[in-house]
Protein backbone atom coordinates (compact mmCIF):
# COMPACT_ATOMS: atom_id res chain seq x y z
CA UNK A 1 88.53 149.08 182.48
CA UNK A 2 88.89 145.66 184.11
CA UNK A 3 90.27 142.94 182.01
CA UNK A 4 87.28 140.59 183.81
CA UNK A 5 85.17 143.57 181.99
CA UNK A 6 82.65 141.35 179.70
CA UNK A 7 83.06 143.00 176.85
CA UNK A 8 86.70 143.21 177.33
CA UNK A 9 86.86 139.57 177.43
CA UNK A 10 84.40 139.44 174.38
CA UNK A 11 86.97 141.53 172.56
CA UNK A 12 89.95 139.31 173.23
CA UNK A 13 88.03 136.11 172.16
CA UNK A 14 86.59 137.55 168.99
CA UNK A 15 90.89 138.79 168.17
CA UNK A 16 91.99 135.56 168.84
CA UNK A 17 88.91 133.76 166.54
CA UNK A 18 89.61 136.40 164.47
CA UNK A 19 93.37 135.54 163.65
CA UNK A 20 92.64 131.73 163.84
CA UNK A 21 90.06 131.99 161.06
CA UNK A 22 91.85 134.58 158.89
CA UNK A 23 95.21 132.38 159.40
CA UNK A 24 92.91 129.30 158.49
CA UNK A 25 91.46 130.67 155.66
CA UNK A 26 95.16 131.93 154.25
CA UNK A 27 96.10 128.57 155.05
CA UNK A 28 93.61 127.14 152.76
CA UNK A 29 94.07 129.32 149.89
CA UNK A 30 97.80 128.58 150.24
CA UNK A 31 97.67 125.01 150.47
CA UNK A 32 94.78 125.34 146.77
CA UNK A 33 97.63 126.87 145.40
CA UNK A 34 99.89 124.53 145.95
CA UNK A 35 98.01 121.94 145.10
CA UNK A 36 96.87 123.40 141.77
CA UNK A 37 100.65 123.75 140.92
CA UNK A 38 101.66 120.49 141.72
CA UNK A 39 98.24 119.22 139.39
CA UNK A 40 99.73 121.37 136.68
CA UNK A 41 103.23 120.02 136.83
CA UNK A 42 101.96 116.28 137.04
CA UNK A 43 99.43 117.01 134.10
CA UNK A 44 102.69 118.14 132.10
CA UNK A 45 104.38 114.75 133.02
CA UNK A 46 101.79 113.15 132.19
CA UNK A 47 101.45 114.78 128.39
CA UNK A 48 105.27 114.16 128.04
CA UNK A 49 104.92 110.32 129.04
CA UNK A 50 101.87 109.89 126.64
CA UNK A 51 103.85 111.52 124.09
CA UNK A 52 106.81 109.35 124.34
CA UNK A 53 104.72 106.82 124.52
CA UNK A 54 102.65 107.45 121.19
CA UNK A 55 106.40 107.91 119.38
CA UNK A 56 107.14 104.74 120.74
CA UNK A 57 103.62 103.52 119.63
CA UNK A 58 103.91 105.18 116.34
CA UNK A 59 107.55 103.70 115.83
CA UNK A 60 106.23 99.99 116.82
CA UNK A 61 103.42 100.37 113.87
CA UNK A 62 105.98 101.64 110.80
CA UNK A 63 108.22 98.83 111.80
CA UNK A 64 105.34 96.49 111.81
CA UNK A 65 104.06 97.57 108.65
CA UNK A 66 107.72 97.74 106.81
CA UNK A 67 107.75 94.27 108.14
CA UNK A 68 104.57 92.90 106.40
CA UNK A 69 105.54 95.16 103.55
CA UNK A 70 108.99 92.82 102.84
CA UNK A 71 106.84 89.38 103.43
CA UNK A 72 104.77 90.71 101.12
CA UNK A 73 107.19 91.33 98.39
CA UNK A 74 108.16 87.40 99.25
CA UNK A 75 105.27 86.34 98.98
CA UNK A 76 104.61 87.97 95.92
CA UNK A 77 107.93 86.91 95.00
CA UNK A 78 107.52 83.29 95.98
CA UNK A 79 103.72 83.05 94.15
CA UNK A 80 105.42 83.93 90.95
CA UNK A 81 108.04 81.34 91.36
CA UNK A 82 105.67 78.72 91.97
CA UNK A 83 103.38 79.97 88.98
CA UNK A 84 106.25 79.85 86.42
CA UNK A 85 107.36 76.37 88.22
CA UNK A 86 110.96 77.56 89.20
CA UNK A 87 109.53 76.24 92.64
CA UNK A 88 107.97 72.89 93.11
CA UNK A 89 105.84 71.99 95.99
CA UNK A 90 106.25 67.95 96.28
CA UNK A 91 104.95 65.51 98.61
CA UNK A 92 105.89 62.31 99.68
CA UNK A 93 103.77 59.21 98.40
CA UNK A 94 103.31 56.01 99.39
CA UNK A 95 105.02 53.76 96.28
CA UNK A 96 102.66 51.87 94.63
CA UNK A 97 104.00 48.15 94.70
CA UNK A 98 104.03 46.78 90.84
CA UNK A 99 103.08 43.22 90.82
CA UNK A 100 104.17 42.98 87.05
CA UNK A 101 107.33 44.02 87.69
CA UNK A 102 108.89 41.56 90.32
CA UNK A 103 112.40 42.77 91.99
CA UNK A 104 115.20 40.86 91.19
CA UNK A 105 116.25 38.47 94.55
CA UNK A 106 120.28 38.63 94.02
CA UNK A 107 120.26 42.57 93.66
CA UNK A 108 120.64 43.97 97.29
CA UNK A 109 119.46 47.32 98.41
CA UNK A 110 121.89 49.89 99.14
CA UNK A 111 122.43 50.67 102.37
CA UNK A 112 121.37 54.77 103.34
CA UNK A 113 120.12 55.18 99.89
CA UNK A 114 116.48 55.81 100.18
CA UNK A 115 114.14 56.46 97.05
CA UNK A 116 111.32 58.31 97.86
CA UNK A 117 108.34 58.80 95.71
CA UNK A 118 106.93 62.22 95.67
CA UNK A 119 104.31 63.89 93.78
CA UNK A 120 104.41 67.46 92.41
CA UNK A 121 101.56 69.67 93.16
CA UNK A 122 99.91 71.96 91.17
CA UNK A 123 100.70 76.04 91.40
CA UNK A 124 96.90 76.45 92.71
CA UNK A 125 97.19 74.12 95.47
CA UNK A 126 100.39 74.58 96.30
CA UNK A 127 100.07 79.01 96.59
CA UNK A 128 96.84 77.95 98.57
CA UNK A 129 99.09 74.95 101.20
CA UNK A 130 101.86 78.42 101.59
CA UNK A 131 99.27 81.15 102.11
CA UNK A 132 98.20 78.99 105.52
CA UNK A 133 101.77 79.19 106.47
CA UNK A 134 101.59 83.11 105.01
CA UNK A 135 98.30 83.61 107.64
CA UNK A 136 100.37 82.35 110.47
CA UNK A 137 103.45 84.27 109.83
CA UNK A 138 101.55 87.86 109.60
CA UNK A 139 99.80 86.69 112.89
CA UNK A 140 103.09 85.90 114.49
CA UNK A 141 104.35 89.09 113.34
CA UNK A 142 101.49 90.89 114.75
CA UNK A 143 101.38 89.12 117.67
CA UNK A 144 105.60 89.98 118.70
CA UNK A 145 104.64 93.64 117.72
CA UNK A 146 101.77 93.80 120.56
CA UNK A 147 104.59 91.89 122.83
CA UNK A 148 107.03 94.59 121.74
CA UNK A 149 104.20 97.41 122.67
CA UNK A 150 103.17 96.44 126.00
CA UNK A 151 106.88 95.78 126.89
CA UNK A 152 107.54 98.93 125.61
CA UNK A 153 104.80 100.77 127.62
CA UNK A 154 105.82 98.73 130.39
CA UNK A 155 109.34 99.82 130.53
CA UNK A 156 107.97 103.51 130.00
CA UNK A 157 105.73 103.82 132.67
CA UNK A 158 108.51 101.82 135.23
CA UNK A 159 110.26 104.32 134.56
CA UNK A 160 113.39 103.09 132.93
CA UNK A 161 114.35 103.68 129.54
């Protein structure tokens, strides 16, 4: 037996194809493997950053809602002030000049002493003049706590605590 022998030469190719292919094909089930392990232990980082991140969530919403809770208990608190008239809503008003009445000409003014001439509003209009101010305060409030969220997702996803 020659090794120039055809089938001798047929025999060494068909090894060395042979070992190539079967080393490939380990290779490739080696390398799924890996791969399917490192899936698995970036899915479970994954889980644990969207859990953190719905306790954060979660933690953002009580606060919010213990917040609106106490302006509600002002307002409340406030609405029944103004309806038993322990607080006054008053405006200023221009002063209606009295022509009947004429000022005397030797009496001065005093100096830093201004008078002003205000007029008292009623409980309706003035609960209804607050509750704008009421609106813009729970929007504020909502407004910081979507601030406070996305900073707070922000900061989590980063990476820092």
């Amino acid at each position: 037996m020659s090794l120039f022998n055809p089938y001798v030469l047929l025999g060494i190719i068909l090894a060395i194809l042979a070992s190539f292919g079967g080393g490939y094909y380990k290779g490739g089930q080696d390398e799924f493997a890996k791969q399917q392990m490192e899936i698995a232990r970036l899915n479970t980082e994954a889980r644990a950053v969207e859990q953190k991140m719905a306790e954060e969530a979660n933690d953002l919403a009580m606060k919010l809602k213990k917040a609106e809770n106490n302006a509600k208990l002002a307002i409340q608190k406030r609405n029944s002030d103004i309806d038993s008239g322990a607080l006054k809503l008053r405006i200023p008003v221009k002063a209606a000049s009295c022509p009947a009445l004429p000022a005397p000409a030797d009496t001065p003014a005093p100096a830093g002493d201004s008078v002003q001439t205000t007029a008292e509003l009623d409980s309706t209009t003035a609960r209804l003049i607050v509750a704008i101010t009421d609106q813009g305060d729970a929007n504020t409030r909502q407004l910081n706590a979507c601030i406070d969220a996305y900073n707070t997702v922000y900061q989590t996803l980063k990476g820092k605590p």
